[in-house]
N, C-alpha and C. Protein backbone atom coordinates (compact mmCIF):
# COMPACT_ATOMS: atom_id res chain seq x y z
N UNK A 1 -36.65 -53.71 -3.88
CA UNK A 1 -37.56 -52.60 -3.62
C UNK A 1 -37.50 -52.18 -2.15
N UNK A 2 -37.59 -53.29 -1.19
CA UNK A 2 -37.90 -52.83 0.26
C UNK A 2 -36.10 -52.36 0.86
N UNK A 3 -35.07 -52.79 -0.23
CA UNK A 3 -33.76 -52.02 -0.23
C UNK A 3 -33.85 -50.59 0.03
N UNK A 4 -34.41 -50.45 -1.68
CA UNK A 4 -34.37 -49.28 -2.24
C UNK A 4 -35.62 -48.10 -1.13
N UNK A 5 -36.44 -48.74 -0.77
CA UNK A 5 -36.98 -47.94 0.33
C UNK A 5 -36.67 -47.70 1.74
N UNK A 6 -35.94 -48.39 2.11
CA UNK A 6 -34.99 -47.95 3.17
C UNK A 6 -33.65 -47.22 3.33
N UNK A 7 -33.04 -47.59 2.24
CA UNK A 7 -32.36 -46.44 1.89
C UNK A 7 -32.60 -44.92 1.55
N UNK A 8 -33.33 -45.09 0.84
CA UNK A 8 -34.50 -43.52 0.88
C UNK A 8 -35.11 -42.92 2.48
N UNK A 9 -35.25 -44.07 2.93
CA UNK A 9 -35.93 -43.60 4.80
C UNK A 9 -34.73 -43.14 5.32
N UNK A 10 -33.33 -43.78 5.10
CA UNK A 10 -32.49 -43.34 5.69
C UNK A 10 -31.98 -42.15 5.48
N UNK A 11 -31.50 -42.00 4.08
CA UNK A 11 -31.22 -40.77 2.91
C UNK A 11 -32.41 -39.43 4.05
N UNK A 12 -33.04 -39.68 4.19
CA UNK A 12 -33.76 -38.95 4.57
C UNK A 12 -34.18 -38.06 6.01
N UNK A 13 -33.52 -39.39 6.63
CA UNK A 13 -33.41 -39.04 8.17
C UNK A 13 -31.81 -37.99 8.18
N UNK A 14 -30.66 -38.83 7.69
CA UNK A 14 -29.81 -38.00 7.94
C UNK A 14 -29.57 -36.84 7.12
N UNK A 15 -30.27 -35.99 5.92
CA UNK A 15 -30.25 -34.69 5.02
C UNK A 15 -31.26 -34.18 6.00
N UNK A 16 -32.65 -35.02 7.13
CA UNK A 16 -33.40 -33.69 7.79
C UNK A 16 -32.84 -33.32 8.85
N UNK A 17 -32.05 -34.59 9.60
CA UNK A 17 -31.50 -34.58 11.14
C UNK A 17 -31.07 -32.90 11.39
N UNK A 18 -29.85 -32.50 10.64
CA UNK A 18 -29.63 -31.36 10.58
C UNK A 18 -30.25 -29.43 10.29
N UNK A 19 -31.06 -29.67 9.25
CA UNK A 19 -31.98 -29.01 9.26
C UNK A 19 -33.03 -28.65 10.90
N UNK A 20 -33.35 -29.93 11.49
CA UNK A 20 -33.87 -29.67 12.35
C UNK A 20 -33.04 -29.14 13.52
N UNK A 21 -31.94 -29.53 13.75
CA UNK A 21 -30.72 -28.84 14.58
C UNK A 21 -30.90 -27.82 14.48
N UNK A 22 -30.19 -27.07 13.30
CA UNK A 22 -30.51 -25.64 13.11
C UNK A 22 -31.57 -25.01 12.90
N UNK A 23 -32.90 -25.28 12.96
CA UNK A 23 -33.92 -24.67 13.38
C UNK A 23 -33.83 -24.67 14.43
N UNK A 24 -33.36 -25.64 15.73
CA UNK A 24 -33.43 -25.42 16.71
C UNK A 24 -32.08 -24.02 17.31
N UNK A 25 -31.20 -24.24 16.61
CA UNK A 25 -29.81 -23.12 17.29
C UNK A 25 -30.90 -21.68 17.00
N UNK A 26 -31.22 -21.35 15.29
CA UNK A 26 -31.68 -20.30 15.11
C UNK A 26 -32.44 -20.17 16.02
N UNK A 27 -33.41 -20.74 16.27
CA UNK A 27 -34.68 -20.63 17.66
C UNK A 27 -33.97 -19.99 19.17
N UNK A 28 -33.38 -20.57 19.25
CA UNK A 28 -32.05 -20.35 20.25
C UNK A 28 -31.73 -19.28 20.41
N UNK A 29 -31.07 -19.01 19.28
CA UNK A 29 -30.46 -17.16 18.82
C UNK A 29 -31.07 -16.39 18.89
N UNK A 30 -32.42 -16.73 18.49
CA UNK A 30 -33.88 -15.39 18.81
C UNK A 30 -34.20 -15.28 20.04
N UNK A 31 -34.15 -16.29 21.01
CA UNK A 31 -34.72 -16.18 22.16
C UNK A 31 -33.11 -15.18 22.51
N UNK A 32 -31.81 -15.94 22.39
CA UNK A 32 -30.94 -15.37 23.51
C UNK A 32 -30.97 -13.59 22.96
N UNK A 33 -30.80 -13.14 21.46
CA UNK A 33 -30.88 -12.19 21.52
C UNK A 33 -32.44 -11.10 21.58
N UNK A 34 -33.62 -11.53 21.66
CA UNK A 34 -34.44 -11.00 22.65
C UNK A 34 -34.22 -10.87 24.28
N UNK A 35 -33.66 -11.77 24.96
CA UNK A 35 -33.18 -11.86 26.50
C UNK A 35 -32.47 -10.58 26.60
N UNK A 36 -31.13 -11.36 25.97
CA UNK A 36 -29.79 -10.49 26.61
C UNK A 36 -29.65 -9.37 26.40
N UNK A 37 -29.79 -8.29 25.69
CA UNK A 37 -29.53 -6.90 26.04
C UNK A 37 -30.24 -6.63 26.91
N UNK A 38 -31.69 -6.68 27.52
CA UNK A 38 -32.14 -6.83 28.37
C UNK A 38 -31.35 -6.84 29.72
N UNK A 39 -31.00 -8.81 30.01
CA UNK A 39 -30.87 -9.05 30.93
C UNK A 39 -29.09 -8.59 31.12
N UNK A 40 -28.50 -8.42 30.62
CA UNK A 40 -26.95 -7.46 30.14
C UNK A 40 -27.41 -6.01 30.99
N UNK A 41 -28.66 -5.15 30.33
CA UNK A 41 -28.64 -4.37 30.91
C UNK A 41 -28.54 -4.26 32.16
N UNK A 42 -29.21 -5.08 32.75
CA UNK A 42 -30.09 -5.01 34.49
C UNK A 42 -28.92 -5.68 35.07
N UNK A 43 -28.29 -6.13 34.63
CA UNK A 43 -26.68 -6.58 35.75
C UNK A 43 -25.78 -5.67 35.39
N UNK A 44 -25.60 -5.11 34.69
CA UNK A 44 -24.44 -3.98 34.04
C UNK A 44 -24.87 -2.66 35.04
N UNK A 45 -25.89 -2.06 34.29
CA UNK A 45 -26.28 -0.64 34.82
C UNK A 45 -26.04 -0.34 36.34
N UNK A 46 -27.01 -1.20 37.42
CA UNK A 46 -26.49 -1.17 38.72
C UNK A 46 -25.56 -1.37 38.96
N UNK A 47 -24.39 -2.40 38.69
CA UNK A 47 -22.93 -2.60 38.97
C UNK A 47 -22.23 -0.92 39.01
N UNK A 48 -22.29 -0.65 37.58
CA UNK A 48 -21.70 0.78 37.09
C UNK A 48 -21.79 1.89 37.91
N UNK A 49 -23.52 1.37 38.53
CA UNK A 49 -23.84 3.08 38.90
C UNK A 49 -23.35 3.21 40.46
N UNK A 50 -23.05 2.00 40.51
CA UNK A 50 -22.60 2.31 42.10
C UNK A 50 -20.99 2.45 42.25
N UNK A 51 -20.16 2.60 40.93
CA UNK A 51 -18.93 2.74 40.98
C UNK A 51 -18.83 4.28 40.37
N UNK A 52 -19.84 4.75 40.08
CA UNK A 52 -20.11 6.66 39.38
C UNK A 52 -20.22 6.47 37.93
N UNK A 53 -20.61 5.77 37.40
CA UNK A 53 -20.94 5.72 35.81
C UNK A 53 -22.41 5.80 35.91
N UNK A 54 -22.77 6.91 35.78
CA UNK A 54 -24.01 6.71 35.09
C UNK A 54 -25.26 7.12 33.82
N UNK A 55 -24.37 5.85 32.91
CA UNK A 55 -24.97 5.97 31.82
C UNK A 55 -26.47 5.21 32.09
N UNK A 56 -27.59 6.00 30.93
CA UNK A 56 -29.39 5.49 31.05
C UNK A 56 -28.52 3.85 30.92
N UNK A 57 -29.78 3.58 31.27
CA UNK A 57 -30.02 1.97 31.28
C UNK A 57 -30.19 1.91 29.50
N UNK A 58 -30.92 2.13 28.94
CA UNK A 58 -31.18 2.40 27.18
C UNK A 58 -29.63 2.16 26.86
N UNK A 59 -28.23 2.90 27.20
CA UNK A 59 -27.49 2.38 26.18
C UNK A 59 -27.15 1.23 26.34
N UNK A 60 -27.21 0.66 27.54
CA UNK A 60 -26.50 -0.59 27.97
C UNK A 60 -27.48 -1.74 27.40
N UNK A 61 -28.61 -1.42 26.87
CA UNK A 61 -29.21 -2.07 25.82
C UNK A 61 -28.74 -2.32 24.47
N UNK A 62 -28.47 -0.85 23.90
CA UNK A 62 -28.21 -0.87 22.75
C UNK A 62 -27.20 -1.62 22.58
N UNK A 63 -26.24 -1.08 23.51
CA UNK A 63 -24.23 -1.95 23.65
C UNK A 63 -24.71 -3.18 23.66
N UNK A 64 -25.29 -4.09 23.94
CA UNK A 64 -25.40 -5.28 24.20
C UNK A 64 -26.23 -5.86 23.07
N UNK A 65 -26.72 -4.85 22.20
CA UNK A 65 -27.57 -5.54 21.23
C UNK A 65 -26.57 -5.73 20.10
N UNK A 66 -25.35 -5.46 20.10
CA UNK A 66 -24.61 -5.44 19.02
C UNK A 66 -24.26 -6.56 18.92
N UNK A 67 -24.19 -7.56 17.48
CA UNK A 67 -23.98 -8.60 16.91
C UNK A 67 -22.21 -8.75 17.43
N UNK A 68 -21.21 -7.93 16.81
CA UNK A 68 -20.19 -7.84 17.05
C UNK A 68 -19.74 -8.19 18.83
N UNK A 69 -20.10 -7.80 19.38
CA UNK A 69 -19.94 -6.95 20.92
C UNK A 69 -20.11 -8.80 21.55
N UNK A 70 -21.49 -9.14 21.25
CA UNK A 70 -22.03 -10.65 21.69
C UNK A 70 -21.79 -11.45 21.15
N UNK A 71 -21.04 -12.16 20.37
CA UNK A 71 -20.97 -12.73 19.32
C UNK A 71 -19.80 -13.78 20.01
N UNK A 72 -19.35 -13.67 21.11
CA UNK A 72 -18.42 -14.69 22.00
C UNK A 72 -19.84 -14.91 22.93
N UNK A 73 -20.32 -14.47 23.70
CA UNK A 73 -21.38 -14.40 24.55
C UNK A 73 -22.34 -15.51 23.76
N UNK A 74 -22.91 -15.37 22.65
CA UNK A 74 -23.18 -16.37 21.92
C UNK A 74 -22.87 -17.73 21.90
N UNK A 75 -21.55 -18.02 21.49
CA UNK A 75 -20.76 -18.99 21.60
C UNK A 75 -20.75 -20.09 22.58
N UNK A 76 -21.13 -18.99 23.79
CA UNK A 76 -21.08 -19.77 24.99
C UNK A 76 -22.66 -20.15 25.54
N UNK A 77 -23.32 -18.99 25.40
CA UNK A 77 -24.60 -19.69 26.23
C UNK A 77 -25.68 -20.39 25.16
N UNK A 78 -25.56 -20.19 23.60
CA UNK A 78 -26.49 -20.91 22.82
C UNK A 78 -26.40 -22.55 22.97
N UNK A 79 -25.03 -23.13 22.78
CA UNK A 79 -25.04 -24.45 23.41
C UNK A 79 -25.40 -24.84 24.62
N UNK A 80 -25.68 -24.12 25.50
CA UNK A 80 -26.29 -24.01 27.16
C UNK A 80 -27.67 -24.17 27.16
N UNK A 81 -28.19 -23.03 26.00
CA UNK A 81 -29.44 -23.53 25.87
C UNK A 81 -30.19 -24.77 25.06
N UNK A 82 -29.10 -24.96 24.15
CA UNK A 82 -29.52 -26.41 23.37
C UNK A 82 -29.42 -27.63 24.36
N UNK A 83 -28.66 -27.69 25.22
CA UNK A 83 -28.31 -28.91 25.74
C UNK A 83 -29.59 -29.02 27.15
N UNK A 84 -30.44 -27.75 28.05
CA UNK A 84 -30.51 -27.58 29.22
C UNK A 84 -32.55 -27.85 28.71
N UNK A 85 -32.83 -27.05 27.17
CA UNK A 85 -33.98 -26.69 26.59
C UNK A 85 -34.00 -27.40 25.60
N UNK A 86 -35.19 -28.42 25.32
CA UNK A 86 -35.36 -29.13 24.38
C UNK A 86 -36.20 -27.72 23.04
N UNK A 87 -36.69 -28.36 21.86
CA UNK A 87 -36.88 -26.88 20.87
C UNK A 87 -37.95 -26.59 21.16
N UNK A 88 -39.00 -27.42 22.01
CA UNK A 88 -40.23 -26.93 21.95
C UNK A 88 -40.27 -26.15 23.19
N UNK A 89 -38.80 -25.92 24.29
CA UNK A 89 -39.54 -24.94 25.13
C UNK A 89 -39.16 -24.00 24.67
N UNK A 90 -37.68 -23.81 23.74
CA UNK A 90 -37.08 -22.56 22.88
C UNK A 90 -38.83 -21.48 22.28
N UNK A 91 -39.34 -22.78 21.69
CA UNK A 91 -40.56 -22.04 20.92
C UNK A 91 -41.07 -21.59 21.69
N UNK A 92 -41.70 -22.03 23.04
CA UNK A 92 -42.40 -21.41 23.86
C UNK A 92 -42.09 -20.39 24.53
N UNK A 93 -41.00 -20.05 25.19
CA UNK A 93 -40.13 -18.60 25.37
C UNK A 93 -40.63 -17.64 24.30
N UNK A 94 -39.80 -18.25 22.96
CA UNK A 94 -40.27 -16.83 22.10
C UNK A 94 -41.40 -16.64 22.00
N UNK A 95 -42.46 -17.76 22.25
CA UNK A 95 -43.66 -17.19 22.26
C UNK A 95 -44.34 -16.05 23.02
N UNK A 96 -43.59 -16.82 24.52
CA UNK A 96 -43.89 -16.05 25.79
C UNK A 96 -43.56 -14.28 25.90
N UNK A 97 -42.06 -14.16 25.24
CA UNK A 97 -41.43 -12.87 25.57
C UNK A 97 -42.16 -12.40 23.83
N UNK A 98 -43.01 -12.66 23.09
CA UNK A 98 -43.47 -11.89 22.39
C UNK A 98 -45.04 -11.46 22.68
N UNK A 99 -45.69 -12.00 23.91
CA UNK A 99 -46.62 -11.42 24.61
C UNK A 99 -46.55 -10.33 24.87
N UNK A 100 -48.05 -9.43 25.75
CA UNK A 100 -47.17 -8.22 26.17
C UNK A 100 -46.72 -8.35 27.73
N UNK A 101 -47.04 -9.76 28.44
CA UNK A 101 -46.38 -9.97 29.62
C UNK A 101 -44.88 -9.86 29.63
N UNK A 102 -44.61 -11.02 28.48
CA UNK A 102 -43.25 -11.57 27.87
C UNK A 102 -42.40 -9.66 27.90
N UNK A 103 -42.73 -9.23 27.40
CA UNK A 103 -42.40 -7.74 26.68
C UNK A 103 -42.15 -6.96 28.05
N UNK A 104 -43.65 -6.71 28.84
CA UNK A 104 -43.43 -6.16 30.36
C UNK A 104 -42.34 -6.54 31.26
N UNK A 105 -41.97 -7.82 31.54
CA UNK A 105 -41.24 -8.33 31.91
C UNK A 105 -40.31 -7.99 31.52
N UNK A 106 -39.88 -7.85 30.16
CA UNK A 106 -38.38 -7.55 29.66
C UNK A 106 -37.99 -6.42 30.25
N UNK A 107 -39.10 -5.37 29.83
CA UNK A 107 -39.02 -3.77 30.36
C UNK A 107 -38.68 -3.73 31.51
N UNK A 108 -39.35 -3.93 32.45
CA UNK A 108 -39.57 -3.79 33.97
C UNK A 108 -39.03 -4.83 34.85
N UNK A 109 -38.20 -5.97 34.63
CA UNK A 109 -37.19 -6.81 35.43
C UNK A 109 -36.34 -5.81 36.09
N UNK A 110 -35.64 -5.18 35.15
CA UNK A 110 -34.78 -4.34 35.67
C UNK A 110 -35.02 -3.15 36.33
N UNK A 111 -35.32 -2.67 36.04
CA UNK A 111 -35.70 -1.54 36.96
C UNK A 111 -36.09 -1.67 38.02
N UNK A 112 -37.00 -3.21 38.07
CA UNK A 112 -37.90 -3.51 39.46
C UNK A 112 -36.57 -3.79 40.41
N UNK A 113 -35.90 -4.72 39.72
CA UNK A 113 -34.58 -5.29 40.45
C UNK A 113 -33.79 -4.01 40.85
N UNK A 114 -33.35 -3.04 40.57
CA UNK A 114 -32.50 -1.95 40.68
C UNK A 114 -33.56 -1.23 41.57
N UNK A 115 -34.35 -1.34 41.73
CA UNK A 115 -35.31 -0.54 43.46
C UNK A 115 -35.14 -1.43 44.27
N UNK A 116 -35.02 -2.53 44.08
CA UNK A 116 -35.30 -3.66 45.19
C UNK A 116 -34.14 -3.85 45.45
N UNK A 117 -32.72 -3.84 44.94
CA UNK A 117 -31.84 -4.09 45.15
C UNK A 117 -30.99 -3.54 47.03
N UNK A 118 -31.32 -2.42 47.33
CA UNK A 118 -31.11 -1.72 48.56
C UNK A 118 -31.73 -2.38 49.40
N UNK A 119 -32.85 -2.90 49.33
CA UNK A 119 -33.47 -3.51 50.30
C UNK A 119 -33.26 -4.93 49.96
N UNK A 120 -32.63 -5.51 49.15
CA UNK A 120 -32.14 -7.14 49.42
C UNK A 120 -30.44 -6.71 49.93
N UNK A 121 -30.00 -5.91 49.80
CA UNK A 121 -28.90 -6.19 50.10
C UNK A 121 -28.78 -6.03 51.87
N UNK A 122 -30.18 -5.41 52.20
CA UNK A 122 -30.11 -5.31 53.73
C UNK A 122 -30.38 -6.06 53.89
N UNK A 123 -31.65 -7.22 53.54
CA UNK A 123 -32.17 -8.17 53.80
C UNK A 123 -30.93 -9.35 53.94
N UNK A 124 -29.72 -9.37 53.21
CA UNK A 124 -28.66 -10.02 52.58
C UNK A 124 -28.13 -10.00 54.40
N UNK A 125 -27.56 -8.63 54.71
CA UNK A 125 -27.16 -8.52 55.69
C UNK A 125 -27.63 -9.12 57.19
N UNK A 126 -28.58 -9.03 57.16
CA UNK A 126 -29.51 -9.86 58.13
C UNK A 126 -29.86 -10.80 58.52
N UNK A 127 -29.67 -11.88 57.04
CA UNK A 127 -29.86 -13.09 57.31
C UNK A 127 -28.44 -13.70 56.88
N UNK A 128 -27.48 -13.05 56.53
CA UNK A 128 -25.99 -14.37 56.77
C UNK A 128 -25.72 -14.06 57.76
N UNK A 129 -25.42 -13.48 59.08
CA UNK A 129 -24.79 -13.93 60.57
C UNK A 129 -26.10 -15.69 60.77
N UNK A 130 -27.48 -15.53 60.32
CA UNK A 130 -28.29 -16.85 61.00
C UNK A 130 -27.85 -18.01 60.17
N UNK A 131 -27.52 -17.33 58.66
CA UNK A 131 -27.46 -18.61 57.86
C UNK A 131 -25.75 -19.46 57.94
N UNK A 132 -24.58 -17.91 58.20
CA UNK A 132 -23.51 -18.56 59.51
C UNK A 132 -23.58 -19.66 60.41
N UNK A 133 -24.72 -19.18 61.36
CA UNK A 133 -24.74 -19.40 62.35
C UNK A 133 -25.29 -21.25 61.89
N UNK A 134 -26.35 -21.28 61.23
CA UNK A 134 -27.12 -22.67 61.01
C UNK A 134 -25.61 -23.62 60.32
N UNK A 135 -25.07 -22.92 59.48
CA UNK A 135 -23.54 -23.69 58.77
C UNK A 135 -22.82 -23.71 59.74
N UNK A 136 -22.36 -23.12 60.40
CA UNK A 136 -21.66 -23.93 61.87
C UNK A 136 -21.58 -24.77 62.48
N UNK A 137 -22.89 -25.04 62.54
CA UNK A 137 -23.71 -25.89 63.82
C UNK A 137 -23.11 -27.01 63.58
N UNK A 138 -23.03 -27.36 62.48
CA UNK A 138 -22.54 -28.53 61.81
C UNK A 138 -23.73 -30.11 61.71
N UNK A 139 -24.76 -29.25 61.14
CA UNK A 139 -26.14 -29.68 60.52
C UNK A 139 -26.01 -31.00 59.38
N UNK A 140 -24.83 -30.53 58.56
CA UNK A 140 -24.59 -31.06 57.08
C UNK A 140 -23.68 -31.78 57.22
N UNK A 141 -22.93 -32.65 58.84
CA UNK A 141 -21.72 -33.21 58.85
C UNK A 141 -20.75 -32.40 58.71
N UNK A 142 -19.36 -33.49 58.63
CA UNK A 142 -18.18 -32.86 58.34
C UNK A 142 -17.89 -32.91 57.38
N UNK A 143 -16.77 -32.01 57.22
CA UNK A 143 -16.30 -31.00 55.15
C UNK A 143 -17.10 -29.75 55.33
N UNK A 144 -17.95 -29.55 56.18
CA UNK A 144 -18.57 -27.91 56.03
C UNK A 144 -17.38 -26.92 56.53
C-alpha cells in the first residue's frame, strides 16, 4: 500500500511538474507580448526619426505586435525571463501593466523618453570628458 502510494505521489509530481512550467512560459508570453510592441516602439521610432523616417509611433506598435515578425524575438527573451523571474513576479507584472498605471506607463514611456532624449544626450555630453577624466586617474587599478 505505502508502495502503491508513493508511486501515485510520484506519478503525480512528474505529469504536474510540467503543466506548471508552461503556465509559467504562457505567463511569460503575456507579459513579453504586452511589453514589447511598446517597448520596440520607443527604441525604434527615435532611432528612425533621426535618420528621416518618420513613420507615427502607432505603426511601430502594430509592426511589432505581429506574432510572425516576433516570433525569433520570443525565442530569445522568454527563456530570459524564465530563468531571471520566478512565476510569481511574471504574475505580478501582468498584474501591474493591467492597472491603469501599468497601462500609463506603457503609453507614455515613450514619448516621455523621446522629449527627454535631447536633453540626456547633452547631459551625456557633459558628463563623459569627467567620467574620462575619473577612468584615467586610475582609481580601479591596472587593466583600465
Amino acid at each position: 500500500m505505502r508502495k502503491l502510494l508513493l508511486c501515485l505521489v510520484l506519478l503525480f509530481i512528474v505529469f504536474l511538474t510540467p503543466c506548471f512550467a508552461q503556465s509559467k512560459q504562457q505567463d511569460i508570453r503575456r507579459l513579453v507580448e504586452i511589453v514589447t510592441p511598446n517597448t520596440m516602439a520607443d527604441t525604434m521610432h527615435p532611432m528612425l526619426q533621426q535618420i528621416g523616417i518618420n513613420a507615427p509611433r502607432s505603426f511601430y506598435v502594430t509592426f511589432f505586435s505581429n506574432d510572425i515578425i516576433m516570433e525569433d524575438y520570443y525565442s530569445i527573451v522568454i527563456p530570459l525571463y524564465d530563468r531571471y523571474f520566478s512565476h510569481n513576479d511574471i504574475i505580478e507584472m501582468l498584474r501591474f501593466y493591467q492597472t491603469p498605471t501599468g497601462v500609463k506607463i506603457l503609453e507614455t514611456m515613450g514619448p516621455m523618453m523621446l522629449e527627454a532624449m535631447p536633453q540626456m544626450m547633452e547631459w551625456s555630453e557633459r558628463i563623459t570628458p569627467l567620467l574620462m577624466n575619473e577612468l584615467t586617474r586610475g582609481v580601479f587599478g591596472p587593466g583600465l
